[in-house]
N, C-alpha and C. Protein backbone atom coordinates (compact mmCIF):
# COMPACT_ATOMS: atom_id res chain seq x y z
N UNK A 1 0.83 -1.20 0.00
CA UNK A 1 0.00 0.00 0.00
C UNK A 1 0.87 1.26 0.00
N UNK A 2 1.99 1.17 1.25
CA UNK A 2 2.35 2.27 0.87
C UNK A 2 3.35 2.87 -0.57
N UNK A 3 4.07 1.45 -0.69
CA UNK A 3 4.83 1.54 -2.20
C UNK A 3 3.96 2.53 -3.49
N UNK A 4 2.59 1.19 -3.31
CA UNK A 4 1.74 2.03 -4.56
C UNK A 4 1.45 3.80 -4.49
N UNK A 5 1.39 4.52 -3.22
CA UNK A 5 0.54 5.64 -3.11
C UNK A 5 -0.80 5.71 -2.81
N UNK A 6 -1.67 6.74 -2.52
CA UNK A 6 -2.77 6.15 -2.64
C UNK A 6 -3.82 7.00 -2.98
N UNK A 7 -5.04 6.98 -3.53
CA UNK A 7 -5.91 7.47 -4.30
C UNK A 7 -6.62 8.67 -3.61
N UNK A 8 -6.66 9.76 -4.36
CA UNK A 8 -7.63 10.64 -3.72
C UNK A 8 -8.22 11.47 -4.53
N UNK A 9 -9.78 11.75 -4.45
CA UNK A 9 -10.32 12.75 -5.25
C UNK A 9 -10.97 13.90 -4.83
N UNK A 10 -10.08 14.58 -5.57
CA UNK A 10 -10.40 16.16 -5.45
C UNK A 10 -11.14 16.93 -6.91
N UNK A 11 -12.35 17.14 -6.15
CA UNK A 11 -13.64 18.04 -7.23
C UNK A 11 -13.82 16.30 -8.65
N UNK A 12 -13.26 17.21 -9.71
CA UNK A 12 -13.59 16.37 -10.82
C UNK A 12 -12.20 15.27 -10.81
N UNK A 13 -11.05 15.40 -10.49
CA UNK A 13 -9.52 15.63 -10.84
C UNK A 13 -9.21 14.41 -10.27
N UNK A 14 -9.39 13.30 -10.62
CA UNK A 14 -8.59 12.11 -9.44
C UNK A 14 -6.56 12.35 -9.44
N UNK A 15 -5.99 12.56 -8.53
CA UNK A 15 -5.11 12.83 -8.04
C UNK A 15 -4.34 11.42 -7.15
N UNK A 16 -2.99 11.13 -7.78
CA UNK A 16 -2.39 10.00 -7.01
C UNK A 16 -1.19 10.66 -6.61
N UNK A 17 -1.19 10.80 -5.18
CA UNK A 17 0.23 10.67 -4.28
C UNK A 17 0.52 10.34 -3.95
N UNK A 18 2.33 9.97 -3.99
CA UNK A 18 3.17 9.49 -3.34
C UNK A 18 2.95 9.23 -2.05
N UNK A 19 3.38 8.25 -1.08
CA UNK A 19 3.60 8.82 0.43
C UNK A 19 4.95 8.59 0.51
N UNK A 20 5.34 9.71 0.39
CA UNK A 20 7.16 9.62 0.21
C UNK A 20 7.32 11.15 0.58
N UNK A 21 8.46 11.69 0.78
CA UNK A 21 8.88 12.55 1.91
C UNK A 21 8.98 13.71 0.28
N UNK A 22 9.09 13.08 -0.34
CA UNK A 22 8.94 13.99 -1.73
C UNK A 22 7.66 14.90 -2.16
N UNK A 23 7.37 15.94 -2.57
CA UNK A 23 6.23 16.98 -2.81
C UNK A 23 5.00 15.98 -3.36
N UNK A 24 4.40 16.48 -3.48
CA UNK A 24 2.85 15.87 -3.79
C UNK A 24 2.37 16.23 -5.27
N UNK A 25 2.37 15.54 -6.10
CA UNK A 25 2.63 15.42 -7.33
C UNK A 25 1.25 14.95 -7.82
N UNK A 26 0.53 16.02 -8.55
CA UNK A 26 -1.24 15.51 -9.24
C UNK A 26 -0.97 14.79 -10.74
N UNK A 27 -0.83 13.66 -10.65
CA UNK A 27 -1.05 12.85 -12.30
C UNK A 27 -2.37 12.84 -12.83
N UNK A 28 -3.45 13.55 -12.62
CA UNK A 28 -4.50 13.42 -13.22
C UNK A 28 -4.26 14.37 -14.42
N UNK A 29 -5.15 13.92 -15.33
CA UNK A 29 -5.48 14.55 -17.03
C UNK A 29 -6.07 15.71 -16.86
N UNK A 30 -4.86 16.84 -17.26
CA UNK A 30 -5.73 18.20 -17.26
C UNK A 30 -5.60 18.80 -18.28
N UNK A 31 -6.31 18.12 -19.33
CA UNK A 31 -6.30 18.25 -20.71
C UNK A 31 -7.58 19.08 -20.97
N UNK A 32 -8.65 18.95 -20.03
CA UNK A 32 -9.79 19.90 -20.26
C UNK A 32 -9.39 21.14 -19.69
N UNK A 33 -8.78 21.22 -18.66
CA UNK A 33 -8.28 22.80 -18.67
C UNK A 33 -7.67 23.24 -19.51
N UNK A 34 -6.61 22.86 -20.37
CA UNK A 34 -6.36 23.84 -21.71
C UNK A 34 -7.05 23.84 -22.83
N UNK A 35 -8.12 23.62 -22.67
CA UNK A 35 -9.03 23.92 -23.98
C UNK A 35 -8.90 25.17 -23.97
N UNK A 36 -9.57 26.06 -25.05
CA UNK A 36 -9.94 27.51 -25.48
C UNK A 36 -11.45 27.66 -24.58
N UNK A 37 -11.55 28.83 -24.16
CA UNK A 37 -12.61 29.37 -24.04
C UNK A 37 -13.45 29.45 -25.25
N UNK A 38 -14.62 29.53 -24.92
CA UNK A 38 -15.96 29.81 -26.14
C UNK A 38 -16.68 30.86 -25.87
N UNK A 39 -17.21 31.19 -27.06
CA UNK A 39 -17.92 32.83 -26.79
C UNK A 39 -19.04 31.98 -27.25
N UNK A 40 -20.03 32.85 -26.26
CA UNK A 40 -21.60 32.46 -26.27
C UNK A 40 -22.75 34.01 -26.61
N UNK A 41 -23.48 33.72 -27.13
CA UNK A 41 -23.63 35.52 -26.53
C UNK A 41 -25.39 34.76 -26.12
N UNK A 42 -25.92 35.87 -25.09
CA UNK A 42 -27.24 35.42 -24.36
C UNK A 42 -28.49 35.93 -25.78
N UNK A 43 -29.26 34.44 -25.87
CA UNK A 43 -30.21 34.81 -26.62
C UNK A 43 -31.54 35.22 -25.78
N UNK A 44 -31.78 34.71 -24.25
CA UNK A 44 -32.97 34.84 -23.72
C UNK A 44 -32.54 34.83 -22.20
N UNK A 45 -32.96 35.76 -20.96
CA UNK A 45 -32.53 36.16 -19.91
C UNK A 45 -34.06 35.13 -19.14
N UNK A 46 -33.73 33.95 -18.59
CA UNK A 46 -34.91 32.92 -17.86
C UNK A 46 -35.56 33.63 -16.85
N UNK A 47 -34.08 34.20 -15.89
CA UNK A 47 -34.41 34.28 -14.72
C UNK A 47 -34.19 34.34 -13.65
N UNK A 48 -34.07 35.07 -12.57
CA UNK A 48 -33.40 34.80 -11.25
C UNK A 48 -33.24 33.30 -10.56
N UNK A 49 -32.35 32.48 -9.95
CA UNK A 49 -32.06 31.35 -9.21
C UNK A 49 -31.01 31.85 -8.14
N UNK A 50 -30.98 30.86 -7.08
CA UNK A 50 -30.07 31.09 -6.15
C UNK A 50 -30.98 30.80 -4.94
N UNK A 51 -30.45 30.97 -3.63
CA UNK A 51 -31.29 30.94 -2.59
C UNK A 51 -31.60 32.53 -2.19
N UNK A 52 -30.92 33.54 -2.63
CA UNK A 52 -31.33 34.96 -2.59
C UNK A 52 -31.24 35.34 -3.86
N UNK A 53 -31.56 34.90 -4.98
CA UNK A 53 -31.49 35.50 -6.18
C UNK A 53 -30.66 36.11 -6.91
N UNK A 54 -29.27 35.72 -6.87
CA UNK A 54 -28.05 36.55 -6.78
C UNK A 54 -27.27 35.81 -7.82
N UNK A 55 -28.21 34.93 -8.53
CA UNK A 55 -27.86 34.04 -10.21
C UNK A 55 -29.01 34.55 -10.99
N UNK A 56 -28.63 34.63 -12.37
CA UNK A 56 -29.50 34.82 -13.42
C UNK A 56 -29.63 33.75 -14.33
N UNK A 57 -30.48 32.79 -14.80
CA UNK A 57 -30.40 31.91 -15.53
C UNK A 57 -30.59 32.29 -17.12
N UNK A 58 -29.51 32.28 -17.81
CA UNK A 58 -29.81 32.80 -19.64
C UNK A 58 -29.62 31.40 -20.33
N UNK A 59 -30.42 30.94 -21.19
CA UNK A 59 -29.85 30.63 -22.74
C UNK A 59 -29.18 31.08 -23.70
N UNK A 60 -27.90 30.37 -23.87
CA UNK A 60 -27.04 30.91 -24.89
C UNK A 60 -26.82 30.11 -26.45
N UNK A 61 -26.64 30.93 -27.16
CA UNK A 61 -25.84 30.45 -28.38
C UNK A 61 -24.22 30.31 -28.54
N UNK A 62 -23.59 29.27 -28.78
CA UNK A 62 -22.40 29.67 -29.35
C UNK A 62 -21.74 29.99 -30.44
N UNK A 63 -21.31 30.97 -30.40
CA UNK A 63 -20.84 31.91 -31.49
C UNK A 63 -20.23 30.72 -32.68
N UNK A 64 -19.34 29.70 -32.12
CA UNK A 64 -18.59 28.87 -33.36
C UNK A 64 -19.85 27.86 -33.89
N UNK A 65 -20.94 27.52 -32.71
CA UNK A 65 -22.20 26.36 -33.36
C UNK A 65 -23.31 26.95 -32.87
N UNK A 66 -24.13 27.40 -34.44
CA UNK A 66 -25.20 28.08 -34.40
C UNK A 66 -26.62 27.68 -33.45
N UNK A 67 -26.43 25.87 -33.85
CA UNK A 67 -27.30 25.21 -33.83
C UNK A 67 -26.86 24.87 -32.16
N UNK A 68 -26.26 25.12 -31.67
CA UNK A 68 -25.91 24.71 -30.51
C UNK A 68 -26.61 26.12 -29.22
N UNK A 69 -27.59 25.20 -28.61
CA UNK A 69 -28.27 25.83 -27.22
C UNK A 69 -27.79 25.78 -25.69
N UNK A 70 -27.04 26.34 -24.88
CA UNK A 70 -27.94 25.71 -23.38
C UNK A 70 -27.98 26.54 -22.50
N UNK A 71 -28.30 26.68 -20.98
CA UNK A 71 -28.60 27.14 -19.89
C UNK A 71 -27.88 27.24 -19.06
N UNK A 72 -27.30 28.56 -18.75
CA UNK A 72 -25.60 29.07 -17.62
C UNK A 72 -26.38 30.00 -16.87
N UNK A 73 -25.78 29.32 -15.37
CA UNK A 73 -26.26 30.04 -14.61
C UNK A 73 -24.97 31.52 -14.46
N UNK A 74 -25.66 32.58 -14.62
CA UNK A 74 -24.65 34.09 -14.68
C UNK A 74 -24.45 34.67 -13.36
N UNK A 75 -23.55 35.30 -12.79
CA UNK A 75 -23.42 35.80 -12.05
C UNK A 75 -22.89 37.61 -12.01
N UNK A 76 -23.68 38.19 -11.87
CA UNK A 76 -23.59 39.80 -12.21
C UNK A 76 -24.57 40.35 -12.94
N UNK A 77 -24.54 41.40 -13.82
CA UNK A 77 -25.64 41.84 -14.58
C UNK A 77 -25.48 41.15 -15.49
N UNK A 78 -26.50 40.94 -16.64
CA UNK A 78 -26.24 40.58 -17.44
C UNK A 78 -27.67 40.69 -18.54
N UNK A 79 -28.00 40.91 -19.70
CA UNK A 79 -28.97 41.38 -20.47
C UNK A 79 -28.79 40.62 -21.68
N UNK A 80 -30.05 40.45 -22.40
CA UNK A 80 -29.62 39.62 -24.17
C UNK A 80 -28.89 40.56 -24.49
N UNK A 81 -28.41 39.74 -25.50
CA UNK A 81 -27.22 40.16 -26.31
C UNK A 81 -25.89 40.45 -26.05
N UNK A 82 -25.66 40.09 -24.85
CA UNK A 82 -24.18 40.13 -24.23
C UNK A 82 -23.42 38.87 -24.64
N UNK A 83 -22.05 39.06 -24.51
CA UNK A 83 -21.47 37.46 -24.94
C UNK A 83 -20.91 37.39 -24.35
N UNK A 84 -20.71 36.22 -23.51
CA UNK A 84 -20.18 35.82 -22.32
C UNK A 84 -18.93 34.45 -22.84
N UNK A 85 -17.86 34.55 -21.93
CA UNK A 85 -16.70 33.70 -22.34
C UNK A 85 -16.91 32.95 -21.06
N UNK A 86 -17.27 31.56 -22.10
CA UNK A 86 -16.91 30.45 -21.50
C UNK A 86 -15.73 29.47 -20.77
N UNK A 87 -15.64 29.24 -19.91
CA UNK A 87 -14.44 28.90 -19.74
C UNK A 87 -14.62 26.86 -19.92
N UNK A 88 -15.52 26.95 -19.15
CA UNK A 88 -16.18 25.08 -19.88
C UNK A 88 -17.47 25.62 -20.01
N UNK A 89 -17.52 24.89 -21.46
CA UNK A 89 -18.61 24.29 -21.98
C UNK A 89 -19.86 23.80 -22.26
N UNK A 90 -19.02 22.12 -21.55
CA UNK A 90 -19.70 21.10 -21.72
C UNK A 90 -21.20 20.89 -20.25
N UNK A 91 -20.98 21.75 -19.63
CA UNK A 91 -22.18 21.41 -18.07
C UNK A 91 -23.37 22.82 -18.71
N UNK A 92 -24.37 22.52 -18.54
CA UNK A 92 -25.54 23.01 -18.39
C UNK A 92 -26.20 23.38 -17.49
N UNK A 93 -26.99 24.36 -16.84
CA UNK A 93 -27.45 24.75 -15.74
C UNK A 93 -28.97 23.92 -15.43
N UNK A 94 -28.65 23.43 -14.03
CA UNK A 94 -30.14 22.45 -13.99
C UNK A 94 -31.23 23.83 -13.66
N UNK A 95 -32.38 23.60 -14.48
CA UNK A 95 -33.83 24.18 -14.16
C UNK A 95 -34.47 24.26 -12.80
């Protein structure tokens, strides 16, 4: 056990460390963090969410796929027609 290291997960990121007197070293794939950001711009403003209302729920378009829809929860002002940079993607805001 201790030879191998041993498993731990942090957020999305599974992470294996040493137990060795040596620094703590993350081998997980962080290949989705260097993607590019995406520009979206808001086609329709849903709605306030949050437990004090302090999220706005919009539908967006993305600028590179026309045909492409979904639902980000915003934080700040925000009005149609703004375009907002994505930093991921791929998650959708639950209803």
């Amino acid at each position: 056990f201790a030879s191998e290291g041993f498993f731990c997960l942090v957020g999305d990121l599974g992470c294996r460390f040493a137990l060795s007197p040596a620094p703590l070293q993350c081998t997980a794939n962080l290949a989705a963090m260097d993607a590019p950001a995406k520009f979206a711009i808001v086609v329709k403003v849903i709605g306030r969410t949050g437990s004090r209302g302090q999220v706005t729920q919009v539908r967006v378009m993305f600028l590179d796929d026309q045909n492409r829809f979904i639902m980000r929860n915003v934080k700040g002002p925000v009005r149609q027609g703004d375009i907002l940079k994505l930093l991921e993607s791929e998650r959708e805001a639950r209803r």
